[in-house]
N, C-alpha and C. Protein backbone atom coordinates (compact mmCIF):
# COMPACT_ATOMS: atom_id res chain seq x y z
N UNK A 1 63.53 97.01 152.60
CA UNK A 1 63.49 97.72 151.32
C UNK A 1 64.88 98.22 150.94
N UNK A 2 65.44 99.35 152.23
CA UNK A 2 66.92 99.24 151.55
C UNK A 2 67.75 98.35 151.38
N UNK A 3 67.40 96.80 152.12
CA UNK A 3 68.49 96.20 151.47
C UNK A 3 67.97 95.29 150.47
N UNK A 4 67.05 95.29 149.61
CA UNK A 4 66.73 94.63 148.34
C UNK A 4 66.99 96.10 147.19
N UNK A 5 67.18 96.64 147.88
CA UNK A 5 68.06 98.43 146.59
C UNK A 5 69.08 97.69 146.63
N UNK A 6 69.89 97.67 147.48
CA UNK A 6 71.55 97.51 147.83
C UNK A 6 71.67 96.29 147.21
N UNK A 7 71.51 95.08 147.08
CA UNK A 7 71.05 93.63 146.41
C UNK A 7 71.15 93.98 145.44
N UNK A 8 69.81 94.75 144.47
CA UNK A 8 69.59 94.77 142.99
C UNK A 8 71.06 95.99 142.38
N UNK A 9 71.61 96.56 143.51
CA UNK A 9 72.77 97.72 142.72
C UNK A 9 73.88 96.47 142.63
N UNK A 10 74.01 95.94 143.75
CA UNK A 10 75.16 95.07 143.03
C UNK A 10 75.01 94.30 142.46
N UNK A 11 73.86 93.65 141.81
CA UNK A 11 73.50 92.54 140.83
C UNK A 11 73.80 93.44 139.59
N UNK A 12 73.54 95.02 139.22
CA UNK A 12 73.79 95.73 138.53
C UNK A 12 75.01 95.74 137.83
N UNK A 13 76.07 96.25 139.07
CA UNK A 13 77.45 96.26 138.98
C UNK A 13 78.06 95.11 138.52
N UNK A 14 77.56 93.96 138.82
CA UNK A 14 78.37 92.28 138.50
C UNK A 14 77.75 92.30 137.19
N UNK A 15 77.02 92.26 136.58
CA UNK A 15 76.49 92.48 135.20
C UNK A 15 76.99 93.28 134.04
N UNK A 16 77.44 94.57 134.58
CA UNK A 16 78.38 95.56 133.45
C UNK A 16 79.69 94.92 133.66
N UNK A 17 80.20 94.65 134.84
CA UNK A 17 81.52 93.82 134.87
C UNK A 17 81.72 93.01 133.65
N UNK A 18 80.53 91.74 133.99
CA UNK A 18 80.65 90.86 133.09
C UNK A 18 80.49 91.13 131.49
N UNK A 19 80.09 92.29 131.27
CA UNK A 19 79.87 92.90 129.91
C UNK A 19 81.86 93.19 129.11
N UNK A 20 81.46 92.59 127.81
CA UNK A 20 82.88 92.65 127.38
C UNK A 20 82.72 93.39 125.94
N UNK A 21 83.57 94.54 126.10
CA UNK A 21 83.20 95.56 125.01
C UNK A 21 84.42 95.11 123.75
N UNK A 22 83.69 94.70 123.12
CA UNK A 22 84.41 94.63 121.79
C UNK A 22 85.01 95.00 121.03
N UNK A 23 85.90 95.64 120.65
CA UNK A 23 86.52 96.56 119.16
C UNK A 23 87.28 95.31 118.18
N UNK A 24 86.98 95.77 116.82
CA UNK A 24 87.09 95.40 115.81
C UNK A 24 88.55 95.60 115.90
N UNK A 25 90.10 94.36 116.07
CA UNK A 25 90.97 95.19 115.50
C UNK A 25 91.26 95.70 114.20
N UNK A 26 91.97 96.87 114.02
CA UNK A 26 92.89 97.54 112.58
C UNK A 26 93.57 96.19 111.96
N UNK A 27 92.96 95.87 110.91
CA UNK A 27 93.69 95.09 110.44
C UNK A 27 94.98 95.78 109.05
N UNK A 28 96.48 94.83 109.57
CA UNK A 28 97.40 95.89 109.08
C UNK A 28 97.50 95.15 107.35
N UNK A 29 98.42 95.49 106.49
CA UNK A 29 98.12 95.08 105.22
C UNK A 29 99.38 95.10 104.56
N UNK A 30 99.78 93.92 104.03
CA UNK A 30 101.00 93.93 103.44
C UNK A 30 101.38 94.30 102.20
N UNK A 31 102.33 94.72 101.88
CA UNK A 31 102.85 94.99 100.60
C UNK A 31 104.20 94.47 100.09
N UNK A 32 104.05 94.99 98.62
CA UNK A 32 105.80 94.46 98.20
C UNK A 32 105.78 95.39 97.04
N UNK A 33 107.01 95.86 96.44
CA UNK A 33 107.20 96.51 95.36
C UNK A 33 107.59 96.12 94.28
N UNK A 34 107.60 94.72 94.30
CA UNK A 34 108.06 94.02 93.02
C UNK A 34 108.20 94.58 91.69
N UNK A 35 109.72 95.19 91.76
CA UNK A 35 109.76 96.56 90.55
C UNK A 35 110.54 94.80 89.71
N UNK A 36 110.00 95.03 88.06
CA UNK A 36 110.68 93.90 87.42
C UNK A 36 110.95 94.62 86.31
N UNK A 37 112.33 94.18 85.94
CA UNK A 37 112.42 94.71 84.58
C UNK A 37 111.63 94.48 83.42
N UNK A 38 111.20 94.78 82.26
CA UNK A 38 110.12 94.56 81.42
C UNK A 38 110.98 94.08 80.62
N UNK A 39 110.59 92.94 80.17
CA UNK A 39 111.45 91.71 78.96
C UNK A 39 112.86 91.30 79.96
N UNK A 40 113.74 90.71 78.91
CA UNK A 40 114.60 89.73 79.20
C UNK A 40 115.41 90.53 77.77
N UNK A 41 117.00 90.40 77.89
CA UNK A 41 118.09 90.83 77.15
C UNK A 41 118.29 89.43 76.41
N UNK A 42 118.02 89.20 75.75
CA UNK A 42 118.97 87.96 75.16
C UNK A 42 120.15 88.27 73.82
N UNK A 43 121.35 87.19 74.46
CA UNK A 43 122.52 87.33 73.60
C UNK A 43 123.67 87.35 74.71
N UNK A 44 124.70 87.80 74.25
CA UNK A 44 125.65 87.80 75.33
C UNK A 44 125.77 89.01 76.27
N UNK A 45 126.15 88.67 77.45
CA UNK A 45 126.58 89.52 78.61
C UNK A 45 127.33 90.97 77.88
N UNK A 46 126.52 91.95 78.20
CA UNK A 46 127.70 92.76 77.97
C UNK A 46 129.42 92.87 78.63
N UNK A 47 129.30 91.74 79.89
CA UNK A 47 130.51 91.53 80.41
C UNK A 47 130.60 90.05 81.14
N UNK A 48 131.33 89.18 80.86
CA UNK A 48 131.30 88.01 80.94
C UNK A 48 132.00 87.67 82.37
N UNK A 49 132.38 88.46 83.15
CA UNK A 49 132.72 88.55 84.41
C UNK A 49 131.53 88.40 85.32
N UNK A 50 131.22 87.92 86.68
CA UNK A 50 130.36 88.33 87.39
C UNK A 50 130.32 89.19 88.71
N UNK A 51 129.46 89.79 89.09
CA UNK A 51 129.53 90.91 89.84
C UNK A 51 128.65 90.57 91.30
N UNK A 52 129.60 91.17 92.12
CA UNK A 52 128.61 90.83 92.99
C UNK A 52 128.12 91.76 93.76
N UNK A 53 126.78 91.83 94.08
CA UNK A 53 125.71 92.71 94.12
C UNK A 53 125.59 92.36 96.05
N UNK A 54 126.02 93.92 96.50
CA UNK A 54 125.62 93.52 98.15
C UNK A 54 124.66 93.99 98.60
N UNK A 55 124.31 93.63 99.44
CA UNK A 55 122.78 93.74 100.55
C UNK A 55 122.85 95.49 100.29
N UNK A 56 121.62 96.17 100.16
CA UNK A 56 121.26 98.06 99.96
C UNK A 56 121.33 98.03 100.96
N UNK A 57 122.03 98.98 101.52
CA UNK A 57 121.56 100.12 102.86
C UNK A 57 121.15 101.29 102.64
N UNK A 58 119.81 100.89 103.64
CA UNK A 58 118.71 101.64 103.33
C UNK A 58 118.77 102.67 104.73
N UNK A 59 118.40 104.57 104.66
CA UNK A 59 118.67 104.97 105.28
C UNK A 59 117.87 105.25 106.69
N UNK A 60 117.60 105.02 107.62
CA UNK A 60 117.18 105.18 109.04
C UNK A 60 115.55 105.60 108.74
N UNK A 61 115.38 106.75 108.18
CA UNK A 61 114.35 107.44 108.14
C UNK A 61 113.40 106.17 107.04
N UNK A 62 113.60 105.30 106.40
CA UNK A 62 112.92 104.36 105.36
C UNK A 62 113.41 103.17 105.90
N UNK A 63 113.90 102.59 106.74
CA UNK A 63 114.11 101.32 106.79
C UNK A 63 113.32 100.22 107.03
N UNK A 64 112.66 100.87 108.30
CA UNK A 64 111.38 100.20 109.09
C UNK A 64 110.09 99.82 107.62
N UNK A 65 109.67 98.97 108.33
CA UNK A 65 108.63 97.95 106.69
C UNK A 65 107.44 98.65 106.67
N UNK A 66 107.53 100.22 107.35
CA UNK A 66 105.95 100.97 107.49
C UNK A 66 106.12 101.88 106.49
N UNK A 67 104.98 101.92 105.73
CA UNK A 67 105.19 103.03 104.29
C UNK A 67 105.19 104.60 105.22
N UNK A 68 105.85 105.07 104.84
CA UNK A 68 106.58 106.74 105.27
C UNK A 68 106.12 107.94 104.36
N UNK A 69 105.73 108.88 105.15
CA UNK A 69 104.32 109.81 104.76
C UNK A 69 105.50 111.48 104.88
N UNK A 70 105.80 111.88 103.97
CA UNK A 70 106.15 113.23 104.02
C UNK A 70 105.37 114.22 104.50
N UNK A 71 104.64 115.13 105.45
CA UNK A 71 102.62 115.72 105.28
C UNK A 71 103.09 117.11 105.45
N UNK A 72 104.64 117.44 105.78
CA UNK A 72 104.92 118.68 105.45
C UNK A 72 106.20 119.40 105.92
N UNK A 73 106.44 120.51 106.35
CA UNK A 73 108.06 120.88 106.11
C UNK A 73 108.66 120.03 107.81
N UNK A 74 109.59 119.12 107.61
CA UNK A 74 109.83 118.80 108.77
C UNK A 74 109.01 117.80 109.30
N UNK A 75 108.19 117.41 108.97
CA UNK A 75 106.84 116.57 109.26
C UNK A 75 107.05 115.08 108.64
N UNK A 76 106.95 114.21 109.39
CA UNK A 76 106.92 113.01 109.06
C UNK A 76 105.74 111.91 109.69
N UNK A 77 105.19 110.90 108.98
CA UNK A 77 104.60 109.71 109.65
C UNK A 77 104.93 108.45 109.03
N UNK A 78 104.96 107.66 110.13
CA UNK A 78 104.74 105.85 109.34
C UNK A 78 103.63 105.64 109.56
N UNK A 79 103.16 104.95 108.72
CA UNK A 79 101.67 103.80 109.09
C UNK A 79 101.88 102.84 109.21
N UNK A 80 101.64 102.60 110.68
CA UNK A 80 101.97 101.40 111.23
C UNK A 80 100.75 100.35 110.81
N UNK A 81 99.76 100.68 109.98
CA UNK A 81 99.30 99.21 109.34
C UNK A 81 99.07 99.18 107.87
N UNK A 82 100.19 99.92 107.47
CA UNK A 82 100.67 99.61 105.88
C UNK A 82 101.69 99.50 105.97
N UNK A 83 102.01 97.89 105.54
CA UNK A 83 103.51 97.65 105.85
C UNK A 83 103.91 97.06 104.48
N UNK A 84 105.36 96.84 104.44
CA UNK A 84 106.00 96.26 103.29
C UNK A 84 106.18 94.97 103.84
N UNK A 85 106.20 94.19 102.75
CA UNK A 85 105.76 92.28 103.48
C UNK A 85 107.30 92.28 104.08
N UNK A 86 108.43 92.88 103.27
CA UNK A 86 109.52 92.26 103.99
C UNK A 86 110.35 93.72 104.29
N UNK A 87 111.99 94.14 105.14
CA UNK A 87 112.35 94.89 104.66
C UNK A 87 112.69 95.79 103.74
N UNK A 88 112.75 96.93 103.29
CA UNK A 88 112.90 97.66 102.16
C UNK A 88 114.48 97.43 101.98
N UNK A 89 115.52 96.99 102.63
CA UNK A 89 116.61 96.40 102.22
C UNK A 89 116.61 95.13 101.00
N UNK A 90 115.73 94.23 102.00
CA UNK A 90 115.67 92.61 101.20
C UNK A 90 114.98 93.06 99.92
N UNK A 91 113.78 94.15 100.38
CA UNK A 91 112.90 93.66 99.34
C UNK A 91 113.79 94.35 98.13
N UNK A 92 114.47 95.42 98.24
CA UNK A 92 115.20 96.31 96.82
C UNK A 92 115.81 95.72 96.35
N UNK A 93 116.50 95.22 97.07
CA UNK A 93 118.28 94.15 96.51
C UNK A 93 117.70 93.08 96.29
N UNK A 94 116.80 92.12 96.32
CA UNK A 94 116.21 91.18 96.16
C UNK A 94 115.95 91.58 94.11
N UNK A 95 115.06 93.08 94.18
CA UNK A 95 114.42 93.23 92.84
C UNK A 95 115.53 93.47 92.07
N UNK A 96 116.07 94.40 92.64
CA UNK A 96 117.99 94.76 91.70
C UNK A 96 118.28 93.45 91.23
N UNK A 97 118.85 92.55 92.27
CA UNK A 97 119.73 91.42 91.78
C UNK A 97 118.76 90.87 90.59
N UNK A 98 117.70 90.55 90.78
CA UNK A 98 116.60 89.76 89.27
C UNK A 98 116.67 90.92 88.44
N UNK A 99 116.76 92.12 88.29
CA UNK A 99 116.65 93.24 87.38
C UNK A 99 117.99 93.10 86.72
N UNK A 100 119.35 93.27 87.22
CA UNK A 100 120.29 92.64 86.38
C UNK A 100 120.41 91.52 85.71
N UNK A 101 120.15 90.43 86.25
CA UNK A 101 119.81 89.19 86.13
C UNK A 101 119.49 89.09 84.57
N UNK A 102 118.57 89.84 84.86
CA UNK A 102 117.20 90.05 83.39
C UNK A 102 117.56 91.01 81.90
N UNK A 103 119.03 92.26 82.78
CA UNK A 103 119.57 92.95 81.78
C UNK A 103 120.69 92.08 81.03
N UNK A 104 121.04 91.07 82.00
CA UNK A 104 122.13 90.37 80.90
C UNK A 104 122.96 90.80 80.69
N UNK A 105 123.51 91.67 81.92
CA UNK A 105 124.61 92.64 81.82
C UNK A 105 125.84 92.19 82.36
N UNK A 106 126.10 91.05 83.28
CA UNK A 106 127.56 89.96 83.79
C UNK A 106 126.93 89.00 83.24
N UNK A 107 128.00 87.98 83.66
CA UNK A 107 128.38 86.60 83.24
C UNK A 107 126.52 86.07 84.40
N UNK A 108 127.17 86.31 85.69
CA UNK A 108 126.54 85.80 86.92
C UNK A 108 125.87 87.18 87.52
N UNK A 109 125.43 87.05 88.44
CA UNK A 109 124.76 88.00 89.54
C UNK A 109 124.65 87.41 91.14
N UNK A 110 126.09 87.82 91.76
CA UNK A 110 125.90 86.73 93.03
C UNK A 110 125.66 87.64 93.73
N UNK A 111 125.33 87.18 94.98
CA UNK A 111 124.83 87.22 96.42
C UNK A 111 126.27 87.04 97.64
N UNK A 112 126.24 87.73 98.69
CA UNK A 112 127.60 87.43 99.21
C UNK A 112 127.78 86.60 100.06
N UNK A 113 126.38 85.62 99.97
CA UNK A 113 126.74 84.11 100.57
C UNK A 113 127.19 83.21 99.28
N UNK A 114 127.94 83.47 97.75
CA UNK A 114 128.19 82.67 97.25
C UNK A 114 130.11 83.01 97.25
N UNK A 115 130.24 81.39 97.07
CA UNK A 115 131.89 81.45 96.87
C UNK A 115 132.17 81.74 95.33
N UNK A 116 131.80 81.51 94.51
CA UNK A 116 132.52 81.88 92.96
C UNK A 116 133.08 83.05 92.83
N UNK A 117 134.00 83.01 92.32
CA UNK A 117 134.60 84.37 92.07
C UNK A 117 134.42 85.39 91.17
N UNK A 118 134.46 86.51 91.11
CA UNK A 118 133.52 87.66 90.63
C UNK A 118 134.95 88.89 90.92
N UNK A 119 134.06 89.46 89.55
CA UNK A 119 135.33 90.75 88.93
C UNK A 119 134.65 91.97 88.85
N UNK A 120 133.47 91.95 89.52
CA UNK A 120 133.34 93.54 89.50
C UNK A 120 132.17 93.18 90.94
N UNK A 121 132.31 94.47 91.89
CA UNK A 121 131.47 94.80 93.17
C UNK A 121 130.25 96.16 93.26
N UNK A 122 128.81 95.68 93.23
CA UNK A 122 128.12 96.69 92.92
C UNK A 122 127.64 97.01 94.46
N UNK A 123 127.73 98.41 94.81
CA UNK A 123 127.06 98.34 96.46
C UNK A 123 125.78 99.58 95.84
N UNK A 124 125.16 99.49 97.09
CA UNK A 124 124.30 100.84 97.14
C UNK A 124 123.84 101.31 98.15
N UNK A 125 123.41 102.56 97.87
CA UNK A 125 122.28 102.67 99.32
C UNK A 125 121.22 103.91 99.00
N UNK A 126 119.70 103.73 99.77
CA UNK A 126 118.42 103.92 99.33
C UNK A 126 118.87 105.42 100.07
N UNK A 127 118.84 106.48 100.24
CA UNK A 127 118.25 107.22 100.57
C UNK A 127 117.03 108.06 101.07
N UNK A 128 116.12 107.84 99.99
CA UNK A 128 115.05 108.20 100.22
C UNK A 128 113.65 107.23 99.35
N UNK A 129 112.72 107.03 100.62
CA UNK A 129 111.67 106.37 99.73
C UNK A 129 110.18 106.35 100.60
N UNK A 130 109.61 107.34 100.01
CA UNK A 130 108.13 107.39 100.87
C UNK A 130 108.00 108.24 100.15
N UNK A 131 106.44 108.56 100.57
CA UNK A 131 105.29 109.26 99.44
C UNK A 131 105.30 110.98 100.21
N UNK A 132 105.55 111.74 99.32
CA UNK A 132 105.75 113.33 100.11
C UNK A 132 103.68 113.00 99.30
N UNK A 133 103.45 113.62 100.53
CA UNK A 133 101.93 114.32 100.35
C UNK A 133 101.90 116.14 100.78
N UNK A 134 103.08 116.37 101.06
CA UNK A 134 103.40 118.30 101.28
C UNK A 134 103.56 118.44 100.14
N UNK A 135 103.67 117.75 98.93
CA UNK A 135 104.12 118.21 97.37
C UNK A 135 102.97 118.58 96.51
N UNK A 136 102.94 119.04 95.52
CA UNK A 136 101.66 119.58 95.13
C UNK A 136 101.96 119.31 93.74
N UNK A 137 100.96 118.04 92.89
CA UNK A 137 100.32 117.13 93.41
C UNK A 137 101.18 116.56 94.25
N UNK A 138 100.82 115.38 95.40
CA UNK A 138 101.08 114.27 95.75
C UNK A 138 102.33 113.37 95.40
N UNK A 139 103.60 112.60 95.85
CA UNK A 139 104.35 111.96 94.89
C UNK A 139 105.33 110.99 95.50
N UNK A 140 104.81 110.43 95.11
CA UNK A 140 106.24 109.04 95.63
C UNK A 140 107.70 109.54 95.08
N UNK A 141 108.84 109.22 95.82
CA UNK A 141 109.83 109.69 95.79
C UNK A 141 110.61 108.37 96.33
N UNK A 142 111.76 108.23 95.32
CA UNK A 142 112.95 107.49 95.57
C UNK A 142 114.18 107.96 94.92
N UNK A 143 115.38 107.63 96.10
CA UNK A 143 116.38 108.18 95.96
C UNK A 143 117.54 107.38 96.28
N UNK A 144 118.56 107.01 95.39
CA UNK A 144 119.61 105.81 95.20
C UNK A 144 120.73 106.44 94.95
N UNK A 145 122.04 105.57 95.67
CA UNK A 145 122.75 105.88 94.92
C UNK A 145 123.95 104.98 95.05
N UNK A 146 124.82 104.51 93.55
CA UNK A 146 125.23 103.40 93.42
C UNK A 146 126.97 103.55 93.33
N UNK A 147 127.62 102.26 93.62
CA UNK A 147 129.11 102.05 93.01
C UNK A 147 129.64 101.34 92.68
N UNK A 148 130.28 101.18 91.18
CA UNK A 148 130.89 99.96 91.07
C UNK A 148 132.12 99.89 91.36
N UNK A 149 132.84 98.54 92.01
CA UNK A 149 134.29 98.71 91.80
C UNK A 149 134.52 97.42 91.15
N UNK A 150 135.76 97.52 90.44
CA UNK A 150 136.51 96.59 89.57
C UNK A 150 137.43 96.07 90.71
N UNK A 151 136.96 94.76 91.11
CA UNK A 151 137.79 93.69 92.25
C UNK A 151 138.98 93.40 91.88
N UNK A 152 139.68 93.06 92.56
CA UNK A 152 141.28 92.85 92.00
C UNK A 152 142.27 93.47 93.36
N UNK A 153 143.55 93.26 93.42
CA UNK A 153 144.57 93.83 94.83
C UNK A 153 144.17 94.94 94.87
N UNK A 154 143.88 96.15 94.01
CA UNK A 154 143.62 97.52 94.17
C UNK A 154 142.09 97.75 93.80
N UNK A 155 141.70 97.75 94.21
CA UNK A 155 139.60 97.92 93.95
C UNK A 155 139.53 99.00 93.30
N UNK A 156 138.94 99.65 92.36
CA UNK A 156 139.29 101.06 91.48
C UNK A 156 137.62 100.73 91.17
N UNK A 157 137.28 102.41 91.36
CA UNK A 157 136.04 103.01 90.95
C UNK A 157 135.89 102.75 89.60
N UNK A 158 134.69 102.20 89.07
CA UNK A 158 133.68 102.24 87.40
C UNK A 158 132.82 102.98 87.02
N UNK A 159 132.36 103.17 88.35
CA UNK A 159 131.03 104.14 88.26
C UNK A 159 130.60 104.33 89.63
N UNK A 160 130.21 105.90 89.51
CA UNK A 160 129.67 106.66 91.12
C UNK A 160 128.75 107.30 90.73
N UNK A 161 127.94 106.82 90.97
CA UNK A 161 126.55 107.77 90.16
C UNK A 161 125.18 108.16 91.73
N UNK A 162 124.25 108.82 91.27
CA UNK A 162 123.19 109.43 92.65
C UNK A 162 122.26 109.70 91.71
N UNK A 163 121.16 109.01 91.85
CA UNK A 163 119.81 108.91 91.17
C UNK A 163 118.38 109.22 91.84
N UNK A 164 117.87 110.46 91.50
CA UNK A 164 116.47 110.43 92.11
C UNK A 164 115.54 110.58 91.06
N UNK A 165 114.24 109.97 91.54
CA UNK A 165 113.13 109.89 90.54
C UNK A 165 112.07 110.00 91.19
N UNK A 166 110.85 110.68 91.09
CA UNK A 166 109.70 110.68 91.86
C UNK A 166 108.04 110.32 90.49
N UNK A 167 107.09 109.62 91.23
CA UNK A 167 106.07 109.28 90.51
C UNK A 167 104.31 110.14 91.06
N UNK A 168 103.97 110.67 90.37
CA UNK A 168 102.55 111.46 90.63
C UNK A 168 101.73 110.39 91.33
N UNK A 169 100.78 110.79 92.71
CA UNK A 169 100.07 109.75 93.10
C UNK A 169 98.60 109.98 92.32
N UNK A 170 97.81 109.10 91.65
CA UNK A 170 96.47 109.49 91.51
C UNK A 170 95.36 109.87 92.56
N UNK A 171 95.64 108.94 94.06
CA UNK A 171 95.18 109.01 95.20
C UNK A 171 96.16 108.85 95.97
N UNK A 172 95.60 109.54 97.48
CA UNK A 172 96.75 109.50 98.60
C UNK A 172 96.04 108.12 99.07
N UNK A 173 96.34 107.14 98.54
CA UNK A 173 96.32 106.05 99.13
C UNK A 173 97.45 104.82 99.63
N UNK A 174 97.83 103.85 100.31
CA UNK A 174 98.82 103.25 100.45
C UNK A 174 98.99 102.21 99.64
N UNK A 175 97.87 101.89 98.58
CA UNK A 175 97.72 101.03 97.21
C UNK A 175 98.20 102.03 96.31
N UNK A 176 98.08 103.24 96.08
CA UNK A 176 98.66 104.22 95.29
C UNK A 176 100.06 104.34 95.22
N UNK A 177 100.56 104.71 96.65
CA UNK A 177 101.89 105.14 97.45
C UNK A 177 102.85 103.70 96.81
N UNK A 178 102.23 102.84 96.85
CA UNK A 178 102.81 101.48 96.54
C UNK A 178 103.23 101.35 95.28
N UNK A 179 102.20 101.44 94.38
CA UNK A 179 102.19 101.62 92.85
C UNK A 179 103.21 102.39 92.17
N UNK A 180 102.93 103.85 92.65
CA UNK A 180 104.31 104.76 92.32
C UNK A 180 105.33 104.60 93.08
N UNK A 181 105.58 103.78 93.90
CA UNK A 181 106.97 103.76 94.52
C UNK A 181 107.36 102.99 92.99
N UNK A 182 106.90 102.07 93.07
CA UNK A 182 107.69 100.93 92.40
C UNK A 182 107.88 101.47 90.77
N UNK A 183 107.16 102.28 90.63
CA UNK A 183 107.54 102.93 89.01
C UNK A 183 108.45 103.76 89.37
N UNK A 184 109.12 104.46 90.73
CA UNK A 184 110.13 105.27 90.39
C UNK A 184 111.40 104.58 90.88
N UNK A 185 111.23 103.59 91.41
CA UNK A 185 112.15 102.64 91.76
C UNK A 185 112.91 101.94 90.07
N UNK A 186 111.73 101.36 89.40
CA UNK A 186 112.04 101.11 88.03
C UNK A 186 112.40 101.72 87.81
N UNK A 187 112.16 103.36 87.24
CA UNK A 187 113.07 104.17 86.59
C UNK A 187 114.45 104.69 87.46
N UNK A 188 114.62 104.38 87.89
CA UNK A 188 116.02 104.29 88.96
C UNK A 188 116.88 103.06 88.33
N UNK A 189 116.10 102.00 88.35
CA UNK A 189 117.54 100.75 87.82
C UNK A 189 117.32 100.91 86.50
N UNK A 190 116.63 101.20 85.67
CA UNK A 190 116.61 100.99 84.36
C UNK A 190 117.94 102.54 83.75
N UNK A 191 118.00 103.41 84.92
CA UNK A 191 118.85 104.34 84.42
C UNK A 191 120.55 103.69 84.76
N UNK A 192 119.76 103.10 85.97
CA UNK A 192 121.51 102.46 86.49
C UNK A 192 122.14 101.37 85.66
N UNK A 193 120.95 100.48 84.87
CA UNK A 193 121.29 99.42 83.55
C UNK A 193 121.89 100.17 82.80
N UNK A 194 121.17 101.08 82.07
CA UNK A 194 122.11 102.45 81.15
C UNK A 194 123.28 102.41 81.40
N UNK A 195 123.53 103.01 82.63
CA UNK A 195 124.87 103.87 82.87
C UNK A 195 126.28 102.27 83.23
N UNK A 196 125.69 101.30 83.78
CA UNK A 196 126.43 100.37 83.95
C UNK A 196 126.84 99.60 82.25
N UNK A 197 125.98 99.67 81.71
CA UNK A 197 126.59 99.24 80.27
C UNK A 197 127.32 100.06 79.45
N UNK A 198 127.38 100.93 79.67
CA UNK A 198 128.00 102.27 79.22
C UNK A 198 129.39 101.83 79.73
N UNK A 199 128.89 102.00 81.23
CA UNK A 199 130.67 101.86 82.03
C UNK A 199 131.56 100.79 81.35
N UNK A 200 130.62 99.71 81.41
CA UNK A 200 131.43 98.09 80.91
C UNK A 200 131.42 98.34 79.51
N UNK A 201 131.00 98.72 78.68
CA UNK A 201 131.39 98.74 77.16
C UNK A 201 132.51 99.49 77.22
N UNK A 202 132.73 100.66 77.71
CA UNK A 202 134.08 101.49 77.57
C UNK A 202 135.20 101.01 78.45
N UNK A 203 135.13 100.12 79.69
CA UNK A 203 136.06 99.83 80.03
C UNK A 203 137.36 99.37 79.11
């Protein structure tokens, strides 16, 4: 008798072994901010020179492709399964370069893998870009800031400008967080189109 107990406990034990507990993984979810300028400029360049536009550096705290959660003083999170499809470097300078492109504001809009030569140098860098939820309401927040220089033996400043803009979330969601990034991102280059045509008309 005790050893048909002892038998049926380990037929027990080999049975939960063989049992394989399942979890559903988190599935993570991509994004992009595809900020586009609205219409197309047609007519001539406000400057028939072309400029060349370098890679954003984007700052430590926003770089990583996980949307970034403000939740209160000192307080930070990423969500590691809301991600941006590509870097927030590629993906900004990617939308910039087509956003000039589209203002019709140089001749060209290069990239600094091209050889043509180019008379004015636009750099930047992101500062800040994630959704503060410690804010009351809720709000996506982006923060830029740009420089032009006029290329030539002596490189000389055109414009030094520092731009922040933030967008109301309707929901704390990461489809939300997404949405208003990219409207305050827009209103960020559409101020920097401003101020760069300004610069080049008065040059």
């Amino acid at each position: 008798m005790r050893t048909r107990v002892v038998i049926l406990a380990l037929i027990c034990l080999v049975a939960v072994a063989c049992v394989k507990l399942e979890r559903q993984p988190l599935e993570k979810r991509l994004y992009a901010l595809e900020t586009v300028r609205p219409g197309v400029v047609q007519g001539r360049p406000a400057c028939p020179e072309s400029v060349l536009a370098r890679r954003l550096v984007v700052s430590a705290r926003s770089a990583g492709r996980e949307l970034v959660y403000r939740t209160g003083e000192s307080a930070w999170n990423a969500d590691y399964y809301n991600l941006f499809f590509v870097s927030p470097a590629d993906m900004l300078t990617q939308d910039l370069r087509a956003w000039l492109t589209s203002a019709d504001l140089f001749g060209e809009v290069l990239d600094p893998g091209s050889l043509a030569p180019y008379g004015y140098i636009l750099e930047g860098n992101v500062t800040a870009l994630y959704g503060d939820f410690a804010a009351k309401p809720p709000q996506a927040v982006a923060e830029m800031q740009f420089l032009l220089l006029r290329n030539g033996d002596e490189r000389r400043i055109v414009l030094s400008r520092g731009y922040r803009r933030t967008a109301p979330l309707a929901a704390s969601t990461p489809q939300e967080l997404v949405r208003a990034l990219r409207e305050a991102t827009g209103g960020i280059y559409a101020a920097l189109e401003a101020d760069l045509r300004a610069a080049l008309v008065s040059k």
